[in-house]
Protein backbone atom coordinates (compact mmCIF):
# COMPACT_ATOMS: atom_id res chain seq x y z
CA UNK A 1 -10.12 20.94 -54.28
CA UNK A 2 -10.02 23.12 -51.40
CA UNK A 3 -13.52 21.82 -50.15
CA UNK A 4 -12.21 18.24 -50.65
CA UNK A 5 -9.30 18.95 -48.25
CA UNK A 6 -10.87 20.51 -46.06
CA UNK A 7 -13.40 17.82 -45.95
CA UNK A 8 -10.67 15.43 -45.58
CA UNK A 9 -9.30 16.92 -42.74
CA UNK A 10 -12.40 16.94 -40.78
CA UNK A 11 -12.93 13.44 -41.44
CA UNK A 12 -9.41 12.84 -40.47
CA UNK A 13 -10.06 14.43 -36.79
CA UNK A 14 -13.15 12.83 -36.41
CA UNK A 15 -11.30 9.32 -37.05
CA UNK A 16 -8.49 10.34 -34.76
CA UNK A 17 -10.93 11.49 -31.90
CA UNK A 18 -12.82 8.32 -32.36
CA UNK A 19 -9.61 6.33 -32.20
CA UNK A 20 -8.69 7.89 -28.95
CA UNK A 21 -11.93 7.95 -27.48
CA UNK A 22 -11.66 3.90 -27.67
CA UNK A 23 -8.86 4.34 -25.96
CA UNK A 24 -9.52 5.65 -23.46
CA UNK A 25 -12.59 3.48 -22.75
CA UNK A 26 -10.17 0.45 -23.20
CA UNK A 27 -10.53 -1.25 -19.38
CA UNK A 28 -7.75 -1.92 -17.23
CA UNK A 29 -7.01 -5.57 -16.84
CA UNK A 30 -8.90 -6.92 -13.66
CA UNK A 31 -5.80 -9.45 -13.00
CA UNK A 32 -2.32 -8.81 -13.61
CA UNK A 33 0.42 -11.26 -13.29
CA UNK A 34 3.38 -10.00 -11.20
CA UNK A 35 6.05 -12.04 -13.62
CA UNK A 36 8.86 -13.75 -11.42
CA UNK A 37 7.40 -13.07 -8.23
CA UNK A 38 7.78 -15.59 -6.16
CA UNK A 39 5.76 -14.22 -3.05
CA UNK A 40 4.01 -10.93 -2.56
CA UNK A 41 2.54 -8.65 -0.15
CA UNK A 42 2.88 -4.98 -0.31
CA UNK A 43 1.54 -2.66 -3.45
CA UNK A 44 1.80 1.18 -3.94
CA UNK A 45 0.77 3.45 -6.69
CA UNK A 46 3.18 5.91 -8.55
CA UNK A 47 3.08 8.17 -10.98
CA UNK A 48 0.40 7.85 -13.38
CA UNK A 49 -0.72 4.21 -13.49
CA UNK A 50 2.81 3.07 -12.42
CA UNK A 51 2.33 0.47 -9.60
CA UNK A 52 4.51 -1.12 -7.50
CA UNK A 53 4.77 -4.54 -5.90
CA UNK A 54 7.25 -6.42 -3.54
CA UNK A 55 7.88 -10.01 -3.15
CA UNK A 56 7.94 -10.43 0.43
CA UNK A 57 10.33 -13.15 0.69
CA UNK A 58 13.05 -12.41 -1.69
CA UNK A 59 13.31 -8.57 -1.23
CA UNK A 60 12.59 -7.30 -4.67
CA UNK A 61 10.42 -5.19 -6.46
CA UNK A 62 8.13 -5.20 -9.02
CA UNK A 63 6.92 -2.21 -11.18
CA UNK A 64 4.25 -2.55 -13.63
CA UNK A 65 1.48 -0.59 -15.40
CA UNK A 66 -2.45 -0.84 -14.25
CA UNK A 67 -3.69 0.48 -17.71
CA UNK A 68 -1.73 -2.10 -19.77
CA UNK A 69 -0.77 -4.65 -17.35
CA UNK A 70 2.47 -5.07 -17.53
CA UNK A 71 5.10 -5.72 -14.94
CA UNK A 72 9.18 -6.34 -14.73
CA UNK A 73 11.28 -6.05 -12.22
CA UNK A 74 12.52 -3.15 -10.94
CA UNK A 75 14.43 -3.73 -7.72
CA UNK A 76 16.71 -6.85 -8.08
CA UNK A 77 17.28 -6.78 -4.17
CA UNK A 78 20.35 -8.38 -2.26
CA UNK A 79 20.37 -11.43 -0.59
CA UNK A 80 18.54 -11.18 3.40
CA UNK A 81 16.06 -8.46 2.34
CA UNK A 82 12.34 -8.92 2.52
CA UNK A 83 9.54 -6.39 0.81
CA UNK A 84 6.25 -6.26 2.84
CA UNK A 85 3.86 -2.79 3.13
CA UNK A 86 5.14 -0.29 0.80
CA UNK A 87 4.24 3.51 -0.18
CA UNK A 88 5.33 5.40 -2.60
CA UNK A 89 6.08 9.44 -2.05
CA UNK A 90 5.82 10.95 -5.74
CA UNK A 91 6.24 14.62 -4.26
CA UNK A 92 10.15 13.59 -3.87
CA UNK A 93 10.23 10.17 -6.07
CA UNK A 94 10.83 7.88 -3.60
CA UNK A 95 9.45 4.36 -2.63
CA UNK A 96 9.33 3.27 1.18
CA UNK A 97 9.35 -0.56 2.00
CA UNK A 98 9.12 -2.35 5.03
CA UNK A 99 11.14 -5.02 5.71
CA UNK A 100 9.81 -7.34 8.02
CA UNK A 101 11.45 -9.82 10.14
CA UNK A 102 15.00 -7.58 9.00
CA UNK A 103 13.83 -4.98 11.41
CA UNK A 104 14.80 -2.57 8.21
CA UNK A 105 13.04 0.13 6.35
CA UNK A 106 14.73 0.42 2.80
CA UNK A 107 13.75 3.58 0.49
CA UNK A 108 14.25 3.32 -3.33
CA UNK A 109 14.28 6.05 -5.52
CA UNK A 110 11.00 5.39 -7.82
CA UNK A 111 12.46 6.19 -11.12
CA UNK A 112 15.42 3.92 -11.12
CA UNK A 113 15.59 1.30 -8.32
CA UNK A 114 18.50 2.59 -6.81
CA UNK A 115 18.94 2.24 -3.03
CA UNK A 116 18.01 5.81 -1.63
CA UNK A 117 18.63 4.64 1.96
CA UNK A 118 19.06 1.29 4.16
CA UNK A 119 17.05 2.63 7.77
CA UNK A 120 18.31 0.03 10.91
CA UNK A 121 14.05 0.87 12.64
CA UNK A 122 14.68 -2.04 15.23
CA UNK A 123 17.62 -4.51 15.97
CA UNK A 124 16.04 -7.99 14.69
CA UNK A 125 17.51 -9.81 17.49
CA UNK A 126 14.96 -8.44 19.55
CA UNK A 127 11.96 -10.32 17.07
CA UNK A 128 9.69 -7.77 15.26
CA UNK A 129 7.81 -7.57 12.27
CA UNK A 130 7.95 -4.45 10.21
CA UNK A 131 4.70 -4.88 8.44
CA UNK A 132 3.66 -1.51 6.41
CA UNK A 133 4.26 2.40 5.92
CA UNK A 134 2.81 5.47 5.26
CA UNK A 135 3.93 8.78 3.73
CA UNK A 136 3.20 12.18 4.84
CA UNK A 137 4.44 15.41 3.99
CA UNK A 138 7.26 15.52 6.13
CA UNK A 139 7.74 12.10 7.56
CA UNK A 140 7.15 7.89 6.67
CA UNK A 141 5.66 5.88 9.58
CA UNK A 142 6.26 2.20 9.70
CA UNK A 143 4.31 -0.02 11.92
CA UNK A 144 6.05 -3.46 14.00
CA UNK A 145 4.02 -6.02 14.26
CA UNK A 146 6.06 -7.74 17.33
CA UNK A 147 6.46 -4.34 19.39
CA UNK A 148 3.61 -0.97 20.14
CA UNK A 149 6.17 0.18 18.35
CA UNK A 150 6.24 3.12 15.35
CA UNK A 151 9.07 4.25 13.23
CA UNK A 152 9.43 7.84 12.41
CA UNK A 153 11.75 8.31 9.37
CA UNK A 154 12.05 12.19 8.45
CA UNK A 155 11.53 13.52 4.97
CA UNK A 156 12.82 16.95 4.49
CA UNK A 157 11.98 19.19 1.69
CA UNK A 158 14.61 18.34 -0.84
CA UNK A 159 13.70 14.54 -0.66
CA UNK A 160 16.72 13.07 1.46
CA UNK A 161 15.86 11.06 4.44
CA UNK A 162 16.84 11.21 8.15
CA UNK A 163 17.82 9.48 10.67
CA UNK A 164 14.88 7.30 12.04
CA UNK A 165 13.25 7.04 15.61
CA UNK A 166 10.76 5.39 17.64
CA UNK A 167 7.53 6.04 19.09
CA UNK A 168 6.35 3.67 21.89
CA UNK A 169 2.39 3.94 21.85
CA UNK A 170 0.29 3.97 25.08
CA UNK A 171 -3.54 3.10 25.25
CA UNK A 172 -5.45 0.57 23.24
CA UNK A 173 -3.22 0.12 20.47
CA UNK A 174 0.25 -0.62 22.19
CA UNK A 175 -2.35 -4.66 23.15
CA UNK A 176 0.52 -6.78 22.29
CA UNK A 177 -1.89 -10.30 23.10
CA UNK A 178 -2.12 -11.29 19.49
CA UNK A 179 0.12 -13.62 17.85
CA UNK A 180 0.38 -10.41 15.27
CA UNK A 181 -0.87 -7.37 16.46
CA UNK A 182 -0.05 -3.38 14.68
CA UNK A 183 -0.47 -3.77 10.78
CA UNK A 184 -1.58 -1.02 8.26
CA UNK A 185 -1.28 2.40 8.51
CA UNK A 186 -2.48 5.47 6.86
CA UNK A 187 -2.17 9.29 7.80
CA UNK A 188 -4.93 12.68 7.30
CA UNK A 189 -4.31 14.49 4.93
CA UNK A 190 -2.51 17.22 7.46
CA UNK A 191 -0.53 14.19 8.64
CA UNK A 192 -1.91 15.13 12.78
CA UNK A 193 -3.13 12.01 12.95
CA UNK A 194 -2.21 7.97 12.27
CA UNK A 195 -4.72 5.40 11.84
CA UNK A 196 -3.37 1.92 12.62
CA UNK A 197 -5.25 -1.74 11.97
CA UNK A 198 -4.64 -3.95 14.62
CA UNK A 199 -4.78 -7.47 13.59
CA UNK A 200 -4.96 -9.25 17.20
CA UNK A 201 -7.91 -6.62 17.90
CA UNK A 202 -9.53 -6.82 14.64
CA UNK A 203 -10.16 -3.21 14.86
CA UNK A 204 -8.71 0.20 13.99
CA UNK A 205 -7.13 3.04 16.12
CA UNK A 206 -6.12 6.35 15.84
CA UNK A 207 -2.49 7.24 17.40
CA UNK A 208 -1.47 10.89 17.91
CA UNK A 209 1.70 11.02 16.38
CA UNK A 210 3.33 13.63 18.95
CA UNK A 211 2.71 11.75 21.76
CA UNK A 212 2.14 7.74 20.30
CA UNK A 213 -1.29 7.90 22.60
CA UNK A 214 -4.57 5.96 21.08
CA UNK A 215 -7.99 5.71 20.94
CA UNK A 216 -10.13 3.38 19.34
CA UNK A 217 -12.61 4.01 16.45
CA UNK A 218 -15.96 2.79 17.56
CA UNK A 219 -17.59 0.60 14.93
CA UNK A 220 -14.54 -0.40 13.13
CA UNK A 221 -15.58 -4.30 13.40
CA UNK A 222 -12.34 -5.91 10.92
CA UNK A 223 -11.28 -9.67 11.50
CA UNK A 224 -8.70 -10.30 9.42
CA UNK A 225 -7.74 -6.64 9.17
CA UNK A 226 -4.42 -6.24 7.21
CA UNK A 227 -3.29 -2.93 4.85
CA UNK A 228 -5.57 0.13 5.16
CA UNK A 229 -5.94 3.13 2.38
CA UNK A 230 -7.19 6.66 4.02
CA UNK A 231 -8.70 9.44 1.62
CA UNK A 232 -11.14 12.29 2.24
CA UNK A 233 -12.86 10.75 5.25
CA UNK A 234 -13.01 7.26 3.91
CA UNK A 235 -10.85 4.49 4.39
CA UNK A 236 -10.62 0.66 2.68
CA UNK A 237 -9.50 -2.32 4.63
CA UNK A 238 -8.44 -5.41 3.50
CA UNK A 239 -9.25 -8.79 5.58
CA UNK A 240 -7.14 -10.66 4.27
CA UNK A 241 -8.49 -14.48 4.62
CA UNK A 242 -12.36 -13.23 4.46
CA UNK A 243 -10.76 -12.08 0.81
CA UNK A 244 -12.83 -8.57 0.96
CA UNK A 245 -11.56 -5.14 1.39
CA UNK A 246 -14.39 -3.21 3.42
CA UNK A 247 -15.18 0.73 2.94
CA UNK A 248 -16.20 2.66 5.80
CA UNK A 249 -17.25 6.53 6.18
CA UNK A 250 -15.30 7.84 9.19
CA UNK A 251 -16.38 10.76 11.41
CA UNK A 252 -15.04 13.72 11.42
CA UNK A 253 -13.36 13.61 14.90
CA UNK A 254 -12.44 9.85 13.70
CA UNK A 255 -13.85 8.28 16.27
CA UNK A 256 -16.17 6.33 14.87
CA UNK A 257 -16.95 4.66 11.16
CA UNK A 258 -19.70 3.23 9.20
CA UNK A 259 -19.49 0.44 6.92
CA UNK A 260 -20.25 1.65 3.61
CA UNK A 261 -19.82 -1.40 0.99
CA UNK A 262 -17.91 -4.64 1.30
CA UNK A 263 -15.79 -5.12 -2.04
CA UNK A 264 -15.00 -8.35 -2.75
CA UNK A 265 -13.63 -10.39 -6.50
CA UNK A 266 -13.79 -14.23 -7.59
CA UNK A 267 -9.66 -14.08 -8.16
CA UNK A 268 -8.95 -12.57 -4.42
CA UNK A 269 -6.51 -15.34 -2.84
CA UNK A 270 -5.98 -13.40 0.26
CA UNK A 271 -5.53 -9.76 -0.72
CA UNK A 272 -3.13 -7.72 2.05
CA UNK A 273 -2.49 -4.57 0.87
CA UNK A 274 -4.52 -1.55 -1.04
CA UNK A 275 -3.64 1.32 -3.34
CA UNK A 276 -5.61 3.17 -5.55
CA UNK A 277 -5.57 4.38 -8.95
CA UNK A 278 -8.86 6.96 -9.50
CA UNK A 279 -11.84 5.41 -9.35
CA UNK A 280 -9.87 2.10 -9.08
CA UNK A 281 -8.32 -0.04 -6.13
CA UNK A 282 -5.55 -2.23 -6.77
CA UNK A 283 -4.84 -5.22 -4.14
CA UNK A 284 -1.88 -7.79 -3.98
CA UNK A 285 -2.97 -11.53 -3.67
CA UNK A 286 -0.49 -13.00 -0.68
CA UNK A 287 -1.84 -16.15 -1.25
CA UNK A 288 -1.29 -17.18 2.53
CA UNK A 289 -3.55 -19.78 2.25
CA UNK A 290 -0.78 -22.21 0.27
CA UNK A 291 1.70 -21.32 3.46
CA UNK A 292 3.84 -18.62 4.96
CA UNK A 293 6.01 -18.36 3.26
CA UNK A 294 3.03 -18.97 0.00
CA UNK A 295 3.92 -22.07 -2.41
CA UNK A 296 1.80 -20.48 -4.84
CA UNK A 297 3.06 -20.57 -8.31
CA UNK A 298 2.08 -16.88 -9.39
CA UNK A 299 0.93 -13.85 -7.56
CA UNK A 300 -1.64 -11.60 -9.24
CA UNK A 301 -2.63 -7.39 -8.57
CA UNK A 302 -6.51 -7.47 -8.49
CA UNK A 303 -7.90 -4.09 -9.71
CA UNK A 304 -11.84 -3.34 -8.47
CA UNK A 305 -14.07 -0.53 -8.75
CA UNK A 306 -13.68 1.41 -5.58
């Protein structure tokens, strides 16, 4: 009898490892439906496979899963808001979105939805665009896509935010010819150095963010350029209407990059934005292409091996 058991019980581990061994293997979902959105733009990873995702138009946001595909909203978001680039800061649990034409930065907290903080960046009178945002340790960046303009809002070490402020850029960056001109951003790791996409250019520059001065990095050739990811020397692009996201290797004094693969998928509809999720990036379909605002009837998250 003892034998049986004990045969049992290694039979019953061996099911039970087999069982969640399969999954584990289960894929992620390659499209996933952001129900009720009616317009979308900016995504961010959280926690885990949390994601989030904002309907541009309407304000609110979306949270969902990237392993099971499932989304609801989170942020029901009063009336005159507007959701574009987002980023989350898990250190502190906090979600910074841009807000557009509102000249606004809002900050949820990422758990519950709960306004954190409403940030005046720019009086909207004067026309601007706050487009996207990035987190470092101690600070979140936003970028205007009507002014050379960046928005410092400070992040001190208990999680509550300050007061923000503005720094005017000089050099090749502050070009203000385009019809739309500063766009993504992303920060090193150390957080001494910005890297912004500059639509009107169709390029990328690096902006010290002491002094708001820029260079350009050579070789970064990016029509179309819209949300950029940074990580460990590499950075992803997304063109939006060429409905790729590129890779390129940067240098180590980031002044130049290398194109190292162009990732592209049969359901991008003008991807903007990028996050990523392991060996997995996750891009928002705008769907531009039905109209600005979009008259699409759904918005999908596109995941891709990165």
């Amino acid at each position: 009898m003892r034998r049986l058991l004990s045969g049992l019980s290694v039979a019953g581990v061996l099911v039970a490892g087999t069982m969640a061994g399969a999954a584990e293997a289960q894929p992620f979902p390659e499209v996933i439906v952001i129900e009720g959105a009616s317009s979308a733009e900016g995504i961010a990873v959280g926690a885990g496979s949390t994601f989030y995702a904002g309907d541009l138009v309407l304000g609110d946001v979306y949270r969902g899963d990237l392993r099971s595909g499932s989304t609801s909203l989170f942020v029901d978001a009063p009336a005159g808001r507007m959701a574009v680039g987002m980023a989350a800061d898990t250190r502190h649990g906090l979600l910074f979105v841009a807000g557009g034409a509102t000249g606004m930065g809002y900050v949820y907290d990422s758990t519950t939805g709960e306004d954190v903080a409403v940030l005046p960046l720019i009086d909207p009178a004067l026309g601007t665009f706050v487009n996207d945002v990035t987190v470092t340790r101690d600070a979140a960046w936003f970028t205007d896509s009507a002014h050379p303009h960046l928005y410092r809002v400070p992040i001190a070490p208990d999680g509550s935010v300050g007061a923000p402020a503005t720094l005017v850029l000089t050099g090749p960056a502050a070009n203000q010819s385009g019809d739309f001109n500063l766009n993504g951003i992303a920060a090193t790791a150390n957080g001494k150095t910005l890297i912004v996409a500059h639509s009107g250019d169709a390029t990328l520059y690096t902006v010290d963010p002491a002094t708001g001065s820029s260079a350009p990095i050579a070789g970064a050739d990016l029509p179309a350029v819209d949300g950029i990811l940074l990580e460990a020397g590499r950075l992803w692009a997304v063109q939006n209407f060429l409905n790729q996201v590129t890779e390129l290797r940067l240098s180590p004094d980031l002044s130049s990059a290398t194109v190292e693969q162009v990732i592209t998928h049969p359901a991008f509809q003008v991807p903007t934005t990028v996050a990523r999720h392991g060996n997995r990036l996750a891009l928002v379909n705008a769907k531009f292409d039905t109209g600005i605002p979009p008259t699409a009837g759904q918005h999908e998250v596109i995941v891709v091996d990165r």
